[in-house]
Protein backbone atom coordinates (compact mmCIF):
# COMPACT_ATOMS: atom_id res chain seq x y z
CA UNK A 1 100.57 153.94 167.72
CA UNK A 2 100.21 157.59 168.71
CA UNK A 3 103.14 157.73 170.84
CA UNK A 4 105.41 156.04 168.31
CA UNK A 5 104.22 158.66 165.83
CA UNK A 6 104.78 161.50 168.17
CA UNK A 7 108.21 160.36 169.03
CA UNK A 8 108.63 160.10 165.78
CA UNK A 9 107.55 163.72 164.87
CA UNK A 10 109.31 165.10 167.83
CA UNK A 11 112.96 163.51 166.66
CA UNK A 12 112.65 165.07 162.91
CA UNK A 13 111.76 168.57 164.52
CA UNK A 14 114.96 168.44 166.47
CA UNK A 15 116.80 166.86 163.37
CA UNK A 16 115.54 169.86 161.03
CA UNK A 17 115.95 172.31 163.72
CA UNK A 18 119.22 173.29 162.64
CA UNK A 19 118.10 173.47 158.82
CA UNK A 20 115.43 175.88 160.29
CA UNK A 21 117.29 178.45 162.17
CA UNK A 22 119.63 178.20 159.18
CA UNK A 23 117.32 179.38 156.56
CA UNK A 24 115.32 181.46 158.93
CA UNK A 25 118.32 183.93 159.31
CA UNK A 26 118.76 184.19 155.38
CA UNK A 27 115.37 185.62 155.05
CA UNK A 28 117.14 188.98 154.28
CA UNK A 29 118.48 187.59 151.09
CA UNK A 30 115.06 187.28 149.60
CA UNK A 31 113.16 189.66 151.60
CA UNK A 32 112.96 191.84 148.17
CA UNK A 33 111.10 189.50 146.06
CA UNK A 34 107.95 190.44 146.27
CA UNK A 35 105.03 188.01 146.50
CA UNK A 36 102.93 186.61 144.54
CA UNK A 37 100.46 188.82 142.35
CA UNK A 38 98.43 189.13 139.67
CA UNK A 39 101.84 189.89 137.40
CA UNK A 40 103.58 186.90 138.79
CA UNK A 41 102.14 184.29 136.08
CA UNK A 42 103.65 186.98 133.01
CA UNK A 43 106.47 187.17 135.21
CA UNK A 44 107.16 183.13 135.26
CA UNK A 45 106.10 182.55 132.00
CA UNK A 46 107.57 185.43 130.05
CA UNK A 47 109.72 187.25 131.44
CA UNK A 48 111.90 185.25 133.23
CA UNK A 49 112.87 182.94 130.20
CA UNK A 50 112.15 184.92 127.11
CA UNK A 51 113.26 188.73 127.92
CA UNK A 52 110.50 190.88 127.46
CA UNK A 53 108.89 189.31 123.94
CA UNK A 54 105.66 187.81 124.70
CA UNK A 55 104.68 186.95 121.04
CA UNK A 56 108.39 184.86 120.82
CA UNK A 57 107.39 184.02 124.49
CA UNK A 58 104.29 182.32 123.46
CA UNK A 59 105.49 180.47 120.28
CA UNK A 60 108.47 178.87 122.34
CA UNK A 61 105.56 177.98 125.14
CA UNK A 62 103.57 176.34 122.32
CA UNK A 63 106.43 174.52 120.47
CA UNK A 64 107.32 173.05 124.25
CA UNK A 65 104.12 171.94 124.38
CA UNK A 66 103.74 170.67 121.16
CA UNK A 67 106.88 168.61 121.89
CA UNK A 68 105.74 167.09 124.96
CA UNK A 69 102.36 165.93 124.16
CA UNK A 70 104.18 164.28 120.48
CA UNK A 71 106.76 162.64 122.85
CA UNK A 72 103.86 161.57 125.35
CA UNK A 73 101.95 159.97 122.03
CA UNK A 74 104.82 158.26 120.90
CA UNK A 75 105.45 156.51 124.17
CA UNK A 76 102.03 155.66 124.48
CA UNK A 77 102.20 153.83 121.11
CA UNK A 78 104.93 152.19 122.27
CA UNK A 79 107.31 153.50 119.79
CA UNK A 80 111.10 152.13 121.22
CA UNK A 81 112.86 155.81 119.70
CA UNK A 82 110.54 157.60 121.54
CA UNK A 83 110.86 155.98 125.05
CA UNK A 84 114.79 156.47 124.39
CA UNK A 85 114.27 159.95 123.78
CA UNK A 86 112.07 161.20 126.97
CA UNK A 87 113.83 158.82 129.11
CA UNK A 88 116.84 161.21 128.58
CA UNK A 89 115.64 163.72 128.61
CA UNK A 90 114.12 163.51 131.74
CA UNK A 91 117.82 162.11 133.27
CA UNK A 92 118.41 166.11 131.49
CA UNK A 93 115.42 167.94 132.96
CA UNK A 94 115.85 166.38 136.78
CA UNK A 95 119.31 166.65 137.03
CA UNK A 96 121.74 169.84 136.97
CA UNK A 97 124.15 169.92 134.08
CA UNK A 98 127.29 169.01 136.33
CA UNK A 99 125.56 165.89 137.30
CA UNK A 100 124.15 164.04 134.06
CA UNK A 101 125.59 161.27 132.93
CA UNK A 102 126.27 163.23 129.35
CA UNK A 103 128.04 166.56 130.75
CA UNK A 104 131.42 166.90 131.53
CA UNK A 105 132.03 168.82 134.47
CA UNK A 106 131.47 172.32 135.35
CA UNK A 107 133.91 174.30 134.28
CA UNK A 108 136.29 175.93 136.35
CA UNK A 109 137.62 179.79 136.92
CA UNK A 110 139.78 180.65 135.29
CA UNK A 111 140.31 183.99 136.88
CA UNK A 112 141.06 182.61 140.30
């Protein structure tokens, strides 16, 4: 059984080898992030998504939340809308816009 597994472990290091040496040598493109700190969680949470507005960043935190958990209710009562309604939205959440079943392609260049 332990032979099978290491064989096993050995061929996906050599499959993901290439993968690896890949990503190793585009460290540079991220090597200016800097890690994570006690500013990262304002950062995520704020910043990123909602500019520099905390207050607005909060209220469209809470609304999200609000939203889920009243989804998450519904479901749990059975309610047929509400199924409907997270099960596309999750199809919208998983998948990138150029991919869901409701978007159109991405739209091309026009400059080139």
């Amino acid at each position: 059984m332990l032979v099978r597994w290491a064989a096993a472990a050995g061929l996906a290091a050599v499959v993901v080898a290439p993968f690896v040496v890949v990503v190793s040598s585009q460290a540079k493109q991220v090597g200016w992030i800097k890690g994570i700190s006690a500013s990262t969680f304002g950062q995520v949470f704020s910043t990123a998504w909602f500019g520099a507005s905390d207050p607005y960043a909060a209220m469209a935190w809470t609304l999200m939340v609000v939203g889920v958990v009243t989804a998450l209710v519904q479901v749990r009562r059975r309610v047929p809308s509400a199924r409907a309604v997270v099960r596309a939205q999750a199809v919208r959440v998983a998948l990138p816009p150029g991919r869901r079943p409701d978007h159109g392609p991405p739209p091309r260049d026009r400059a080139g």
